[in-house]
N, C-alpha and C. Protein backbone atom coordinates (compact mmCIF):
# COMPACT_ATOMS: atom_id res chain seq x y z
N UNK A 1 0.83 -1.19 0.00
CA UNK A 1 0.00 0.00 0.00
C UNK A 1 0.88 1.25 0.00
N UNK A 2 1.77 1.04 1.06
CA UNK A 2 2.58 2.27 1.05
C UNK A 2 3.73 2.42 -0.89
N UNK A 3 4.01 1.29 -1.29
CA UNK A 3 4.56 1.94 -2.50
C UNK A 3 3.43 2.71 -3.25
N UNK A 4 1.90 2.03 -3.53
CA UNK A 4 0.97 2.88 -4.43
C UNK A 4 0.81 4.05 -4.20
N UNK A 5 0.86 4.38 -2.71
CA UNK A 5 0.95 5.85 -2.21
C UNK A 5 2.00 6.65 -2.81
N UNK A 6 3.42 6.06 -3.04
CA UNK A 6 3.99 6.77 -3.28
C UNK A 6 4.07 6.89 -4.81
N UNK A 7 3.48 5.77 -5.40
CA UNK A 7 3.29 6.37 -7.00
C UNK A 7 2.32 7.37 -7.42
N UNK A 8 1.39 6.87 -6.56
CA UNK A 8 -0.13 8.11 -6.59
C UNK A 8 0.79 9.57 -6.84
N UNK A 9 1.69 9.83 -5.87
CA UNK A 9 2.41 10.82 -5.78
C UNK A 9 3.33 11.33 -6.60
N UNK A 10 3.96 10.55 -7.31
CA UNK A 10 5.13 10.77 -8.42
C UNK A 10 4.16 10.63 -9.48
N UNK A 11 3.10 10.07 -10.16
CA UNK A 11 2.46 10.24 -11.40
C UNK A 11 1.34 11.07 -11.25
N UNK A 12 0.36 11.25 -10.00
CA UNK A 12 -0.57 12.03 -10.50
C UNK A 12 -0.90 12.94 -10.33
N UNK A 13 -1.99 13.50 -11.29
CA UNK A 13 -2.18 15.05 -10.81
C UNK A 13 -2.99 15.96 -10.32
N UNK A 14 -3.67 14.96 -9.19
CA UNK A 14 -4.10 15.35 -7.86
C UNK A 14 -4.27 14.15 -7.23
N UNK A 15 -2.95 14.17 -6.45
CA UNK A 15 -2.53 12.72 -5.49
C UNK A 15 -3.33 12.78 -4.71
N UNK A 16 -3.45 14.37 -3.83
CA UNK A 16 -4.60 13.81 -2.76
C UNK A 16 -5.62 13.71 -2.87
N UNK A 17 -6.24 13.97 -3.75
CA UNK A 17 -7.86 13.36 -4.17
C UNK A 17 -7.74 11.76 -4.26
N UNK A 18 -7.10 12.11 -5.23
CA UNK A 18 -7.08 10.51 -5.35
C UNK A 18 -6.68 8.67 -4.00
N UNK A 19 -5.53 9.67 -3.41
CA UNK A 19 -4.96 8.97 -2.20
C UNK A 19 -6.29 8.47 -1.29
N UNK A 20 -6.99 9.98 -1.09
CA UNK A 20 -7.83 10.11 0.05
C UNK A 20 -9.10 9.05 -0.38
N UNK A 21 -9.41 9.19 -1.86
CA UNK A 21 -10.43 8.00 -2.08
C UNK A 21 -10.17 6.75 -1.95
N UNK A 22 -9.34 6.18 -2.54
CA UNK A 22 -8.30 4.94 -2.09
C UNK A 22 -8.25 4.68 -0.65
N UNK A 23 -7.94 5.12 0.35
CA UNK A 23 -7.69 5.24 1.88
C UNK A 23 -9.02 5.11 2.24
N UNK A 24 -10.33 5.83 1.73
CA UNK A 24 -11.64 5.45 2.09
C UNK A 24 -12.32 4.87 1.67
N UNK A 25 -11.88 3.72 0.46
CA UNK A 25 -12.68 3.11 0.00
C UNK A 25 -11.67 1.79 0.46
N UNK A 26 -10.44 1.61 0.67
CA UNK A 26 -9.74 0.40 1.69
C UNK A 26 -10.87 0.48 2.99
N UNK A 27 -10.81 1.72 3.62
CA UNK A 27 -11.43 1.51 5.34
C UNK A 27 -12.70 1.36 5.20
N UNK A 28 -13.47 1.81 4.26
CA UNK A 28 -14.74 0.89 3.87
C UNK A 28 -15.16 -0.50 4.12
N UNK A 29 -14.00 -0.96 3.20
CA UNK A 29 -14.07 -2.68 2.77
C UNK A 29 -13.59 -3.51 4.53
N UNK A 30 -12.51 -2.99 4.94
CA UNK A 30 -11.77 -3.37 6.29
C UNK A 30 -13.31 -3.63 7.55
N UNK A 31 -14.08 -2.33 7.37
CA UNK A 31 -15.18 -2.23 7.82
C UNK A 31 -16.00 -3.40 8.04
N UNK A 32 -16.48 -3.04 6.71
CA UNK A 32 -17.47 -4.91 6.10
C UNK A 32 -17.29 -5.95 6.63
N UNK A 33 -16.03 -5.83 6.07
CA UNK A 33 -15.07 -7.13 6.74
C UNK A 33 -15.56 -7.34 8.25
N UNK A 34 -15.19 -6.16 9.31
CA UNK A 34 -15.22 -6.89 10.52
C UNK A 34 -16.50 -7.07 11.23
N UNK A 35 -17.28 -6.19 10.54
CA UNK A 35 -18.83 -6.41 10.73
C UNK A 35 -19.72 -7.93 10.57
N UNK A 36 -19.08 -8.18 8.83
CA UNK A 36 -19.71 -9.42 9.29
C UNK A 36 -18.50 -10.71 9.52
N UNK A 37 -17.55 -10.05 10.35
CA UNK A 37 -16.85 -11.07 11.22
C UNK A 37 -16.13 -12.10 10.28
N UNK A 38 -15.61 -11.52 9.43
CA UNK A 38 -14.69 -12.25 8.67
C UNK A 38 -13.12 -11.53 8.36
N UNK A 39 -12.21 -12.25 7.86
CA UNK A 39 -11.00 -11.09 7.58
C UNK A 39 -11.09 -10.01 6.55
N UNK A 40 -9.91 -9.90 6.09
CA UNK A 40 -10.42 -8.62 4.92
C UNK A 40 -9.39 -9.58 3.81
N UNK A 41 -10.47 -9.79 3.06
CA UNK A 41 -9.71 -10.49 1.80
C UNK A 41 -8.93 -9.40 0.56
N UNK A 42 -7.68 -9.77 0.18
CA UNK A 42 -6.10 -9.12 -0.30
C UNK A 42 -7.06 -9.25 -1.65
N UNK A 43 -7.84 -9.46 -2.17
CA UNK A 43 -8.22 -9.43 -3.88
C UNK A 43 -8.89 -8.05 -3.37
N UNK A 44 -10.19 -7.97 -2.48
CA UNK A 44 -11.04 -6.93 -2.27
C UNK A 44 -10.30 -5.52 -2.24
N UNK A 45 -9.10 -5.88 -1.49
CA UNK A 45 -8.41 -4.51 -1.19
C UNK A 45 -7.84 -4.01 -2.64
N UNK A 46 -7.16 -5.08 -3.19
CA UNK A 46 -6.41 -4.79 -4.55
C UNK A 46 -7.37 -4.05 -5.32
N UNK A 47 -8.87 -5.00 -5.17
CA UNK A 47 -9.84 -3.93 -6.41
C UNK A 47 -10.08 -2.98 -5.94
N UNK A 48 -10.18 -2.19 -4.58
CA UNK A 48 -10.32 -1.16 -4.36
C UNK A 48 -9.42 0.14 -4.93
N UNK A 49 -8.14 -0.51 -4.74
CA UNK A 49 -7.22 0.57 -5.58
C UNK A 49 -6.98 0.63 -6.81
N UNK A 50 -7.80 -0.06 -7.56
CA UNK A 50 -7.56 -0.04 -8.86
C UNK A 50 -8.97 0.37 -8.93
N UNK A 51 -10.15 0.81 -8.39
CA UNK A 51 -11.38 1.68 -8.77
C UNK A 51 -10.76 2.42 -8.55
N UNK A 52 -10.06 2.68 -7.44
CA UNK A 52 -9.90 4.71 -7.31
C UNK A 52 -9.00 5.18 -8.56
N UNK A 53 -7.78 4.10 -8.91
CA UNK A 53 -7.35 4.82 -10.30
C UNK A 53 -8.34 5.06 -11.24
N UNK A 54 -8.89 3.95 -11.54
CA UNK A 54 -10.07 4.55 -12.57
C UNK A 54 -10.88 5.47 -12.35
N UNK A 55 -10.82 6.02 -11.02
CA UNK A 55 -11.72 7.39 -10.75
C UNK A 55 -11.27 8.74 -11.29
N UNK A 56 -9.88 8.53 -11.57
CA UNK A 56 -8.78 9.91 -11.75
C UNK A 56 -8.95 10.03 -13.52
């Protein structure tokens, strides 16, 4: 997570928009997750950061 952060940063051109959606759409999913009492599955998180690129 922390390298995408830092690419967010070196390629785009408005990192923190973009960062900040990414960061709330991870603590979203983390959410779900512990609500209905399961872990947080590594595919869910991955697609999350690859919607927020497609948001930019």
């Amino acid at each position: 997570m922390e390298q995408a952060v830092r690419l967010i940063y070196f390629l785009a051109e408005s990192p923190d928009q973009l960062c900040s959606r990414l960061l709330q759409r991870s603590a979203h999913l983390l959410l779900e997750q512990i609500t209905e009492g399961g872990e947080p599955d590594q595919l869910q998180l991955q697609e999350a950061g690859s919607q927020g690129s497609e948001e930019q």
